[in-house]
PDB file of N, CA and C in Angstrom:
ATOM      1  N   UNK A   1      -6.595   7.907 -20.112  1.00  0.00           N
ATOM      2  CA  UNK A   1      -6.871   7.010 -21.210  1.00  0.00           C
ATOM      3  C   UNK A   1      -6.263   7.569 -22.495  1.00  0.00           C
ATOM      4  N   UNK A   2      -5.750   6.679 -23.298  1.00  0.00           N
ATOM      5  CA  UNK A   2      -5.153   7.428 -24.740  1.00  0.00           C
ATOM      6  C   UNK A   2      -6.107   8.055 -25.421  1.00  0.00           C
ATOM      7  N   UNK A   3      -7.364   7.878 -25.870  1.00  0.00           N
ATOM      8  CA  UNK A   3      -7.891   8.811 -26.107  1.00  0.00           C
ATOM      9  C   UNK A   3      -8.024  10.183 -25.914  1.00  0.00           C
ATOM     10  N   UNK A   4      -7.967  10.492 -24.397  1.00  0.00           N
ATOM     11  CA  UNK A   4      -7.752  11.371 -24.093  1.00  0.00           C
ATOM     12  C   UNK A   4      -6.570  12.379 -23.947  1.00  0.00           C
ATOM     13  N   UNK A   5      -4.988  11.635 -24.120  1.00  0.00           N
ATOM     14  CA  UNK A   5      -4.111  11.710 -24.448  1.00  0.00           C
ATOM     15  C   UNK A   5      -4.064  12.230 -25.953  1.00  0.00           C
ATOM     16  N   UNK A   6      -4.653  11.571 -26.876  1.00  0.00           N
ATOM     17  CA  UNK A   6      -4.831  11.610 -28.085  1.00  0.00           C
ATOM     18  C   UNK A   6      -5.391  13.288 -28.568  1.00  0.00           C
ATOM     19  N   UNK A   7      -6.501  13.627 -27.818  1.00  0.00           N
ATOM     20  CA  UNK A   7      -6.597  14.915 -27.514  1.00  0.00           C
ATOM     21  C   UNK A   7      -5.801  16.193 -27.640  1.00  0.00           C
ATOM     22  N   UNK A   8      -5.657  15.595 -26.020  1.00  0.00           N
ATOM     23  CA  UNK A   8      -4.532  16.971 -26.066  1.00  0.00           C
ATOM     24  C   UNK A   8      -3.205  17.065 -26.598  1.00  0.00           C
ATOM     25  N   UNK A   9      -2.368  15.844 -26.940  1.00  0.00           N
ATOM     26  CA  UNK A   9      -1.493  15.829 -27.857  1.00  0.00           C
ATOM     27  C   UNK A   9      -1.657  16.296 -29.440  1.00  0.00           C
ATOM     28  N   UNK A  10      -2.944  15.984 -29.817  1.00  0.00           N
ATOM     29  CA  UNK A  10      -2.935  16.140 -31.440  1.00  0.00           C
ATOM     30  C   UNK A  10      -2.654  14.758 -31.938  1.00  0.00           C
ATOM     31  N   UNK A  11      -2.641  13.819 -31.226  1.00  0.00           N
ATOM     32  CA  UNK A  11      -2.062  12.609 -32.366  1.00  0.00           C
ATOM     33  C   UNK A  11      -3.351  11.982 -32.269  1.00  0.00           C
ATOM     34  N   UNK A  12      -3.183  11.635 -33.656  1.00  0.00           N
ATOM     35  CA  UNK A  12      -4.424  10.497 -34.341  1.00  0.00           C
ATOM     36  C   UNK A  12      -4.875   9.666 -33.305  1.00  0.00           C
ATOM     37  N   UNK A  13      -6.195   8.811 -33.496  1.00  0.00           N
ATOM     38  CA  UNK A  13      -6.977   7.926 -32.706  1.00  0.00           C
ATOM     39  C   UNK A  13      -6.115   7.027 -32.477  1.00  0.00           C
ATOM     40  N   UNK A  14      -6.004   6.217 -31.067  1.00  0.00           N
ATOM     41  CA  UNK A  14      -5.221   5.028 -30.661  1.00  0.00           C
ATOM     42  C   UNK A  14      -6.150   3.851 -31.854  1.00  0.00           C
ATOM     43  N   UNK A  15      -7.756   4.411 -31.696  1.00  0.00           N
ATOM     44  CA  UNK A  15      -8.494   3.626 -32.738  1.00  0.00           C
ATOM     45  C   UNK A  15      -8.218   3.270 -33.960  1.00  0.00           C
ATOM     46  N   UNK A  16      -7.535   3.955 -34.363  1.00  0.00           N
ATOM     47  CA  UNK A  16      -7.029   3.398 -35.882  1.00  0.00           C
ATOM     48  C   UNK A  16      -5.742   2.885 -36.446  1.00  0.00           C
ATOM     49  N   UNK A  17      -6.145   1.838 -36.465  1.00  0.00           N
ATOM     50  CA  UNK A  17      -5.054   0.566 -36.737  1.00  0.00           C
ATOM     51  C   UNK A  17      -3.553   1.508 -37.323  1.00  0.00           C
ATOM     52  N   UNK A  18      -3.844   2.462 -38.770  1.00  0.00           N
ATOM     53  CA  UNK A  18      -2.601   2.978 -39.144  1.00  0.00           C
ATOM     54  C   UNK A  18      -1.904   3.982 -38.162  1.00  0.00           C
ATOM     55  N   UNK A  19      -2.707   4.200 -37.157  1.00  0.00           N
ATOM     56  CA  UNK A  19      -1.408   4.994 -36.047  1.00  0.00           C
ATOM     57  C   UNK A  19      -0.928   4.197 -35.215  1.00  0.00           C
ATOM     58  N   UNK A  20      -0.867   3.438 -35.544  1.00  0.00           N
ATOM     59  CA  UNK A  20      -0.075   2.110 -34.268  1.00  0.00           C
ATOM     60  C   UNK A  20       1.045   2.816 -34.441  1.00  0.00           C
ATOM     61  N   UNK A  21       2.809   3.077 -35.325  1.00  0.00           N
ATOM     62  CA  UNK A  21       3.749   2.942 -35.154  1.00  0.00           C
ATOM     63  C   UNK A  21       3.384   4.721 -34.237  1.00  0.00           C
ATOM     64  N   UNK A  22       2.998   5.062 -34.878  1.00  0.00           N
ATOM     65  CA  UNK A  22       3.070   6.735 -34.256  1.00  0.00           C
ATOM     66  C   UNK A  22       2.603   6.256 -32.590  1.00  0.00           C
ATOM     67  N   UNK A  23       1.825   5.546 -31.926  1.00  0.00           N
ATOM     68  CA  UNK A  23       1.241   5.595 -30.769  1.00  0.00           C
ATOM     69  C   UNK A  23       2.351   4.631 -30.363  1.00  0.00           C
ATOM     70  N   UNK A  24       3.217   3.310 -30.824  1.00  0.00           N
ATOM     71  CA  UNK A  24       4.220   2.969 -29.786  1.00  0.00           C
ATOM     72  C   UNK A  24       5.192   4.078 -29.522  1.00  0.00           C
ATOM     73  N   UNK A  25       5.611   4.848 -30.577  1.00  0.00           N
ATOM     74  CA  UNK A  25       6.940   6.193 -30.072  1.00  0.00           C
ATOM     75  C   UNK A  25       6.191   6.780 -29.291  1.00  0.00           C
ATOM     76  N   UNK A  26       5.197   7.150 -29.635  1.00  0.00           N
ATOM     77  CA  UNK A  26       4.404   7.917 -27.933  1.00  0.00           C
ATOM     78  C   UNK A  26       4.701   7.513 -27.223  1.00  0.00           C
ATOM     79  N   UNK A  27       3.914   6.164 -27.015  1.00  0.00           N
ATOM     80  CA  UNK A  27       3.663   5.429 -25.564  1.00  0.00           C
ATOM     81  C   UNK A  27       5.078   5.185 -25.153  1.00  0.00           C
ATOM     82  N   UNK A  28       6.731   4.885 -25.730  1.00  0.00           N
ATOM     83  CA  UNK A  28       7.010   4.711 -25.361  1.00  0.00           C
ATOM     84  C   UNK A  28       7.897   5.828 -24.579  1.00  0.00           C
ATOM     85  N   UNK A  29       8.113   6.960 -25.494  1.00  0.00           N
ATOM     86  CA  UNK A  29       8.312   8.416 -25.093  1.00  0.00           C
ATOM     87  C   UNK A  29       7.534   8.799 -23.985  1.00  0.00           C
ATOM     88  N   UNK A  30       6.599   8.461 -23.957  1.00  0.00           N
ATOM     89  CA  UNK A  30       5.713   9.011 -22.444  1.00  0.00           C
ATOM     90  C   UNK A  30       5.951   8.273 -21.201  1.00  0.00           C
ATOM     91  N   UNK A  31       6.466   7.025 -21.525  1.00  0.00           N
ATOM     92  CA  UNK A  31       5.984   6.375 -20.102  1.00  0.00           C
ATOM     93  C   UNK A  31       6.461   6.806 -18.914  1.00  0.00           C
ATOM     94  N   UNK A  32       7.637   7.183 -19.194  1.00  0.00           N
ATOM     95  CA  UNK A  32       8.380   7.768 -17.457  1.00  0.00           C
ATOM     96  C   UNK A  32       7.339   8.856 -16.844  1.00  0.00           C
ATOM     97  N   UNK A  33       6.864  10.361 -18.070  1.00  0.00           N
ATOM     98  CA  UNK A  33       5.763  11.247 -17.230  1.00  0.00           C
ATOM     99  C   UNK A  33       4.739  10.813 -17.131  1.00  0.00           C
ATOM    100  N   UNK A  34       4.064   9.991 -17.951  1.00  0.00           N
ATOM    101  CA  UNK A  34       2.613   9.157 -17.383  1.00  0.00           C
ATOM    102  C   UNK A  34       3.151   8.527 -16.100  1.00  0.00           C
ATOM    103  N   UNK A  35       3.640   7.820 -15.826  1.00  0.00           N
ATOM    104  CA  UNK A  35       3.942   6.840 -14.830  1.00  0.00           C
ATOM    105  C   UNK A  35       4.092   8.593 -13.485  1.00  0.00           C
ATOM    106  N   UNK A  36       4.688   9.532 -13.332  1.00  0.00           N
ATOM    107  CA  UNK A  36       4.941  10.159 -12.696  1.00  0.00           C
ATOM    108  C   UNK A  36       3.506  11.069 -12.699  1.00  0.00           C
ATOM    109  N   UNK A  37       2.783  11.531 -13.590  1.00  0.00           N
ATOM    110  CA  UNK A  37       1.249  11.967 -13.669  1.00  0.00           C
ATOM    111  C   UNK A  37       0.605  11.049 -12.477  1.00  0.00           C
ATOM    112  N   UNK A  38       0.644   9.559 -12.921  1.00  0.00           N
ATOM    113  CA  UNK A  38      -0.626   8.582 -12.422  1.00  0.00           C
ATOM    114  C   UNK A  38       0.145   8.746 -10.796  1.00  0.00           C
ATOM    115  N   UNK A  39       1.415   9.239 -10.257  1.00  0.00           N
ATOM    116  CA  UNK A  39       1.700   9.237  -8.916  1.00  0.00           C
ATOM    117  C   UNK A  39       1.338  10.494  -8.162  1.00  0.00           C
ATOM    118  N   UNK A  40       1.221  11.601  -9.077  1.00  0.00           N
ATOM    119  CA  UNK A  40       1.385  12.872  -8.895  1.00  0.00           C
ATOM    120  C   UNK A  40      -0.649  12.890  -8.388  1.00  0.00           C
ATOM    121  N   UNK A  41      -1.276  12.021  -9.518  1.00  0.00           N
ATOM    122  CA  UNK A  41      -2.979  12.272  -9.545  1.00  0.00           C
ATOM    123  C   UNK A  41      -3.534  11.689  -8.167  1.00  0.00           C
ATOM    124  N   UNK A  42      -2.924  10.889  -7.998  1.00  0.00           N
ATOM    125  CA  UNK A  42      -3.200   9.539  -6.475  1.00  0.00           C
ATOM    126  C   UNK A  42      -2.661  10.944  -5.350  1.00  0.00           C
ATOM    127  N   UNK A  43      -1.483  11.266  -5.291  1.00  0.00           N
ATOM    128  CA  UNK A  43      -0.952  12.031  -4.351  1.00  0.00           C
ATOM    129  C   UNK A  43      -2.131  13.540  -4.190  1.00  0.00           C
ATOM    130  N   UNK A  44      -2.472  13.639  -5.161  1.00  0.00           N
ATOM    131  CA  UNK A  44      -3.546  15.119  -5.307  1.00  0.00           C
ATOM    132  C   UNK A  44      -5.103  14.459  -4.872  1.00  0.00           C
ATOM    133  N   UNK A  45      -5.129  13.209  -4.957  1.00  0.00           N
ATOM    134  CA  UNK A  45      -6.206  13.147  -4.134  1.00  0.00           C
ATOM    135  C   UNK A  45      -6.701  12.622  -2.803  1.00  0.00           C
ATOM    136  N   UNK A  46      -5.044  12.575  -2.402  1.00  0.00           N
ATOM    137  CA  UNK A  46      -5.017  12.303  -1.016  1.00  0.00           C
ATOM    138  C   UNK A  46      -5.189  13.531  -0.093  1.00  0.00           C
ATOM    139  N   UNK A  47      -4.379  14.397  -1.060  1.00  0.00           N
ATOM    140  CA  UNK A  47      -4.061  15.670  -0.157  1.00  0.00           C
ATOM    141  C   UNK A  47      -4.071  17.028  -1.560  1.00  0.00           C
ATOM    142  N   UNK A  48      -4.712  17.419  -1.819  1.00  0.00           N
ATOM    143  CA  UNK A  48      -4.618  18.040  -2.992  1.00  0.00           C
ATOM    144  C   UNK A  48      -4.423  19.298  -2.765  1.00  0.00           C
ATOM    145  N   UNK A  49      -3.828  19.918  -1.838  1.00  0.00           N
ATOM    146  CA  UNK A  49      -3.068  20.906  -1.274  1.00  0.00           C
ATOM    147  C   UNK A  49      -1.849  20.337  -1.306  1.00  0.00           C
ATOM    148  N   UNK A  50      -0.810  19.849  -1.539  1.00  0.00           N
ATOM    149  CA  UNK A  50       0.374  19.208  -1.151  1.00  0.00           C
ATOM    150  C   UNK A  50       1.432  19.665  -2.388  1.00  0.00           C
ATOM    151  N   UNK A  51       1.845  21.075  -1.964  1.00  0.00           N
ATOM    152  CA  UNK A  51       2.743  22.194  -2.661  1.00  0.00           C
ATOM    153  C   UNK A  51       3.299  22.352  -2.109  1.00  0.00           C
ATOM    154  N   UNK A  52       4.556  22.686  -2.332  1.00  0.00           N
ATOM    155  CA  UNK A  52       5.504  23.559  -1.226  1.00  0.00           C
ATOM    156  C   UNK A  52       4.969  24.932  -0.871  1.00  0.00           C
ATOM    157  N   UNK A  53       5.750  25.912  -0.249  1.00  0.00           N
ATOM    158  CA  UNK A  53       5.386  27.095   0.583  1.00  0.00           C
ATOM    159  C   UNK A  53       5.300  28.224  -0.711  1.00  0.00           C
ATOM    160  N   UNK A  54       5.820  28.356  -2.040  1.00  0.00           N
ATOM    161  CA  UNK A  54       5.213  28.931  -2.909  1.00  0.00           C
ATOM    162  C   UNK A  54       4.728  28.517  -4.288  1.00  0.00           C
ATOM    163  N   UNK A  55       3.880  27.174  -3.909  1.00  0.00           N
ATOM    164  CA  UNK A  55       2.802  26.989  -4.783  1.00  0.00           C
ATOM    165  C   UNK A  55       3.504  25.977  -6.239  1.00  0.00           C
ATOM    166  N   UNK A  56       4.446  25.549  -6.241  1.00  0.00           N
ATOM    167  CA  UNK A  56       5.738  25.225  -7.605  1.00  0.00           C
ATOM    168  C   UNK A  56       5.376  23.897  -6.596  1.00  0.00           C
ATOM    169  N   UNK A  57       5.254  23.093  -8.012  1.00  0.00           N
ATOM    170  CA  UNK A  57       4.793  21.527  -7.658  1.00  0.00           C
ATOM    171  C   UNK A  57       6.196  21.045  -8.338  1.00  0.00           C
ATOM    172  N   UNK A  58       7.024  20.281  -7.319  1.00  0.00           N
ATOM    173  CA  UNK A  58       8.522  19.924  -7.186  1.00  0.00           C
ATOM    174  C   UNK A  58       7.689  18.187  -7.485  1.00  0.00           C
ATOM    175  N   UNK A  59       8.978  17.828  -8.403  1.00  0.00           N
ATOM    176  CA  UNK A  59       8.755  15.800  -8.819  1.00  0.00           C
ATOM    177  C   UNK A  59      10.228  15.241  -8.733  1.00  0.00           C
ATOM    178  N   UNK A  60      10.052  14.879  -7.931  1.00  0.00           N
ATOM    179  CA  UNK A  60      12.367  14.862  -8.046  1.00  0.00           C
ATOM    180  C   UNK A  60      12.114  13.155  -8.267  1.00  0.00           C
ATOM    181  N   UNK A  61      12.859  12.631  -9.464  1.00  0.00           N
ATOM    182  CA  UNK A  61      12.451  11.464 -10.067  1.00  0.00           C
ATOM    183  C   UNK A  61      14.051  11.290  -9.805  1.00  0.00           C
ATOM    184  N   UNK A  62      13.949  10.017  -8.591  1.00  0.00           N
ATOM    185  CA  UNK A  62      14.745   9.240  -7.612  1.00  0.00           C
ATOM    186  C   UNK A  62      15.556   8.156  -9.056  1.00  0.00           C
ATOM    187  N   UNK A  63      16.560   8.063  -9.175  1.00  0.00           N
ATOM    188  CA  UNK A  63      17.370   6.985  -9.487  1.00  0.00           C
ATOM    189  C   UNK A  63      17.579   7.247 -10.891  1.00  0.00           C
ATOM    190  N   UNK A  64      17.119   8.323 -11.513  1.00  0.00           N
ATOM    191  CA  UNK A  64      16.852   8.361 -12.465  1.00  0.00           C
ATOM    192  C   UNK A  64      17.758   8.330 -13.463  1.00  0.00           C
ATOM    193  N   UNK A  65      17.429   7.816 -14.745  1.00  0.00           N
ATOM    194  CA  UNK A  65      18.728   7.061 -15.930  1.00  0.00           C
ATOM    195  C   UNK A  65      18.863   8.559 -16.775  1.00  0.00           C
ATOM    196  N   UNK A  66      19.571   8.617 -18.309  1.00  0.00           N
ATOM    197  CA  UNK A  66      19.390   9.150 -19.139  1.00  0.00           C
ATOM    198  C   UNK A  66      18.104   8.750 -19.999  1.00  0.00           C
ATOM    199  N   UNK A  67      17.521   8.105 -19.633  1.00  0.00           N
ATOM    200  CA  UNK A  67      16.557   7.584 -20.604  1.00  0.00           C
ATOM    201  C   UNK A  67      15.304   9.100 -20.287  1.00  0.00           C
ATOM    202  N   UNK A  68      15.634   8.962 -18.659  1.00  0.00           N
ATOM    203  CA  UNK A  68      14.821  10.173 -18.477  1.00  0.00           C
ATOM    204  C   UNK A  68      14.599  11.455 -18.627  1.00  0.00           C
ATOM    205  N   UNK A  69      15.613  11.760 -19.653  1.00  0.00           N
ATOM    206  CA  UNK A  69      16.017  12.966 -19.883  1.00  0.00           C
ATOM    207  C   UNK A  69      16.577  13.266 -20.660  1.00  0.00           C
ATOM    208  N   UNK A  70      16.235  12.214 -21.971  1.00  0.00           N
ATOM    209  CA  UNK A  70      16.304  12.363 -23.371  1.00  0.00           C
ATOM    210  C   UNK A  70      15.017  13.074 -23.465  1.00  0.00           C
ATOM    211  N   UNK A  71      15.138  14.050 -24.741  1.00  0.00           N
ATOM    212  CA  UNK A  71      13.219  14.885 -24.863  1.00  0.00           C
ATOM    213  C   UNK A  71      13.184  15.244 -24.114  1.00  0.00           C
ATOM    214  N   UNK A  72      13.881  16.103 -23.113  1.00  0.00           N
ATOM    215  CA  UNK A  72      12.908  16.778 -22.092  1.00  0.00           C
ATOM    216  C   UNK A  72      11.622  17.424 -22.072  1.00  0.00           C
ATOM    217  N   UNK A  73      11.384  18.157 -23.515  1.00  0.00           N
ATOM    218  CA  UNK A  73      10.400  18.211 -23.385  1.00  0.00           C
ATOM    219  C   UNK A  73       9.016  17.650 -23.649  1.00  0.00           C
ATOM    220  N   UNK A  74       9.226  15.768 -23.288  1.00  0.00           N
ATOM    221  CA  UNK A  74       8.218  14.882 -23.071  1.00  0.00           C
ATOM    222  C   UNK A  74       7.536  15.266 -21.367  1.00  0.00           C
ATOM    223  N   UNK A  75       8.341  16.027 -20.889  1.00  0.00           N
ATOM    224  CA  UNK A  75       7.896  16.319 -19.529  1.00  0.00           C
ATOM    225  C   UNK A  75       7.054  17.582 -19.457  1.00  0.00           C
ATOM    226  N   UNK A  76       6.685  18.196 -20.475  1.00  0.00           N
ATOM    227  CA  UNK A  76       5.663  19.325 -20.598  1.00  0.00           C
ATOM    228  C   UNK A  76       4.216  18.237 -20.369  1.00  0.00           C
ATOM    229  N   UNK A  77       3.825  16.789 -20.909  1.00  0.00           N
ATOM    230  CA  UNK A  77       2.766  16.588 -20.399  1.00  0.00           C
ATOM    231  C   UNK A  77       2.364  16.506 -18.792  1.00  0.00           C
ATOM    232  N   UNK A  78       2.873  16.990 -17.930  1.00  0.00           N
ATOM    233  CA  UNK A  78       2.731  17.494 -16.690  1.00  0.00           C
ATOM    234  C   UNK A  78       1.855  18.596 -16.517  1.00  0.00           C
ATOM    235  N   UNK A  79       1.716  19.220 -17.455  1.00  0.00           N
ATOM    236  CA  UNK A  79       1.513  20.455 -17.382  1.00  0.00           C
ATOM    237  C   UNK A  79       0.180  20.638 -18.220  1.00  0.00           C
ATOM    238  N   UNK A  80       0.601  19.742 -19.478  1.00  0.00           N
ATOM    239  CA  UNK A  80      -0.895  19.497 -19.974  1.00  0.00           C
ATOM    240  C   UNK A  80      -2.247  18.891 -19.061  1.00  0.00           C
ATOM    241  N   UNK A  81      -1.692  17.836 -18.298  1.00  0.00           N
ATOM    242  CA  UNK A  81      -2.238  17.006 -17.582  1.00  0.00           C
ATOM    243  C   UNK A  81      -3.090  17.434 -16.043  1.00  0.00           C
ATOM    244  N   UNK A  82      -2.352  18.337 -15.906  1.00  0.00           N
ATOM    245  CA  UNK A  82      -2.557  18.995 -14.641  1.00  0.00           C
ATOM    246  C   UNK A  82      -2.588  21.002 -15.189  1.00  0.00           C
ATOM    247  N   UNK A  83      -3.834  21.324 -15.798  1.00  0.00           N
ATOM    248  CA  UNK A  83      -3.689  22.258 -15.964  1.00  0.00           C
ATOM    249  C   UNK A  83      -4.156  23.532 -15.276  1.00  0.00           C
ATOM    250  N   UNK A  84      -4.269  23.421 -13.846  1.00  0.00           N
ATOM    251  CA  UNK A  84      -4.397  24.140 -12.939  1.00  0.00           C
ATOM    252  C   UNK A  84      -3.530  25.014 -12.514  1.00  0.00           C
ATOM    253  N   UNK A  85      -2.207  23.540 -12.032  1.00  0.00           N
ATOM    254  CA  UNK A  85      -0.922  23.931 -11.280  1.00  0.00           C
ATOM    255  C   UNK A  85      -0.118  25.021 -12.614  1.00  0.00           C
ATOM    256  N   UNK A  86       0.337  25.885 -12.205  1.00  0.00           N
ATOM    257  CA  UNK A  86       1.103  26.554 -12.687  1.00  0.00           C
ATOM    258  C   UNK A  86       2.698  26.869 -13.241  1.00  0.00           C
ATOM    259  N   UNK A  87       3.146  26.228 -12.157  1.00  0.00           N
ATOM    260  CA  UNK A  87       5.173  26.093 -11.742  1.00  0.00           C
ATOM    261  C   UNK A  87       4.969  24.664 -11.294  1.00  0.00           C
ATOM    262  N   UNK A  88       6.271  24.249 -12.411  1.00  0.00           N
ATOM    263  CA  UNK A  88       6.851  22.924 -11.898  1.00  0.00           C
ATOM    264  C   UNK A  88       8.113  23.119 -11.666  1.00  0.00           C
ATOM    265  N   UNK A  89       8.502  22.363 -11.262  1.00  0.00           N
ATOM    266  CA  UNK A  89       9.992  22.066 -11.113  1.00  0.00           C
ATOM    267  C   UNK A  89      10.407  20.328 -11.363  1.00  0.00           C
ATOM    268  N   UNK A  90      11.256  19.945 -12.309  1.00  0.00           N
ATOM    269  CA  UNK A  90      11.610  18.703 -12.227  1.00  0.00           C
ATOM    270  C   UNK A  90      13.084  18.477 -11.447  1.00  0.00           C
ATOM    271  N   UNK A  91      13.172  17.373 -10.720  1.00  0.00           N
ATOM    272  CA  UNK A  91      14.590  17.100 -10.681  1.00  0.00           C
ATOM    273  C   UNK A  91      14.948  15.743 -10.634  1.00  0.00           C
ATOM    274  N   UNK A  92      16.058  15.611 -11.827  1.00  0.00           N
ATOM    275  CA  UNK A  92      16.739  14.427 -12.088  1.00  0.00           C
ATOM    276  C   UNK A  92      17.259  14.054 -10.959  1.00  0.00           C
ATOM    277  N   UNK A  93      17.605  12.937 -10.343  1.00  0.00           N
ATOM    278  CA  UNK A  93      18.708  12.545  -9.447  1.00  0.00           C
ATOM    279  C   UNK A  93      19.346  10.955  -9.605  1.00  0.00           C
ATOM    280  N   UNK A  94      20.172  10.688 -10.213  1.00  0.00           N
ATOM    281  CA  UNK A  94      20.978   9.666 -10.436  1.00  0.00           C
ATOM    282  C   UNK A  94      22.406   9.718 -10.760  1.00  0.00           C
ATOM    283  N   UNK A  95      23.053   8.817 -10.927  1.00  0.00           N
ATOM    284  CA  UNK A  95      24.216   8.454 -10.923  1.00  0.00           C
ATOM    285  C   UNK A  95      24.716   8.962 -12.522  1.00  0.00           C
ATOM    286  N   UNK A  96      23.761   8.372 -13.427  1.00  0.00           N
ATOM    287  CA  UNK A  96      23.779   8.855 -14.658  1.00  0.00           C
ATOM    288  C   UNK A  96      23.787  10.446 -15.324  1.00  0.00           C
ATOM    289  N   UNK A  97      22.890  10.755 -14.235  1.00  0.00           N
ATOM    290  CA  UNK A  97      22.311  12.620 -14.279  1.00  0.00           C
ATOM    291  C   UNK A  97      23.691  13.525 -14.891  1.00  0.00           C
ATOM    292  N   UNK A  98      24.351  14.464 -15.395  1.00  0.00           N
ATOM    293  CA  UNK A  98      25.163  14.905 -15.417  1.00  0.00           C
ATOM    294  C   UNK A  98      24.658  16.500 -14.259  1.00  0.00           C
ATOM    295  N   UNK A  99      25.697  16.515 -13.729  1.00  0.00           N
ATOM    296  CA  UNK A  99      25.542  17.698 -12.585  1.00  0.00           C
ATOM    297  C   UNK A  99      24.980  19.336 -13.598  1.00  0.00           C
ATOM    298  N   UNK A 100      25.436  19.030 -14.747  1.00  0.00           N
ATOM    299  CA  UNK A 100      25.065  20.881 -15.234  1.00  0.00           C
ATOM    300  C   UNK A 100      23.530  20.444 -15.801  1.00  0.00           C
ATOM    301  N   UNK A 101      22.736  19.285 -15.530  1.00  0.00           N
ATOM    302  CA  UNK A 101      21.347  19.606 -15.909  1.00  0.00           C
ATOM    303  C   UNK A 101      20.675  20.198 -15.456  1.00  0.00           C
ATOM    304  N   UNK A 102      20.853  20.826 -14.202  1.00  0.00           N
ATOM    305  CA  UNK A 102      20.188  21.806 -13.207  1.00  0.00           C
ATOM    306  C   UNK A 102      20.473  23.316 -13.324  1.00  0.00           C
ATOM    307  N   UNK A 103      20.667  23.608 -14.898  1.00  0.00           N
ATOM    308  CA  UNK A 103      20.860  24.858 -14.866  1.00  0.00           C
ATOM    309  C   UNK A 103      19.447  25.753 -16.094  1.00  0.00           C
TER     310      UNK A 103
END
């Protein structure tokens, strides 16, 4: 919930009318890792062991544009979100991707 978002980000109440412009650049800056959180939270409670063999929670985001990988570090809320897991790993994969983002 944005509130709770609101939290751990530091940004003002979704409640108050004058942070609207600040909460659409959020919301719209966030949506690709929310959208990948809300798959990642469903998947952890199916099987909430479901790591690879040393523990680094891998998200390889299929088709993926530049849109996804402007700000990279909009993808630290992974980490906020899930503050258990320790090691992530992201990986771009699209047509768009440039090959040296994997360094």
């Amino acid at each position: 919930d944005w509130i709770h978002y609101s939290r751990i980000f530091g940004l003002p109440s979704p409640e108050d009318p004058s942070s609207l412009p600040e909460w659409c650049v959020a919301a719209e800056s966030l949506s690709f890792p929310l959208t990948a959180a809300k798959a990642l939270a469903l998947s952890f409670e199916r099987n909430p062991r479901k790591k690879d063999h040393d523990g680094m929670i891998i998200v390889d985001i299929l088709g993926a544009e530049m849109a996804e990988t402007s700000g990279l570090d909009k993808w630290v809320v992974l980490a906020a979100l899930f503050p258990r897991e320790r090691s992530w790993k992201i990986r771009f994969v699209g047509p768009e991707i440039p090959s040296d983002l994997d360094q």
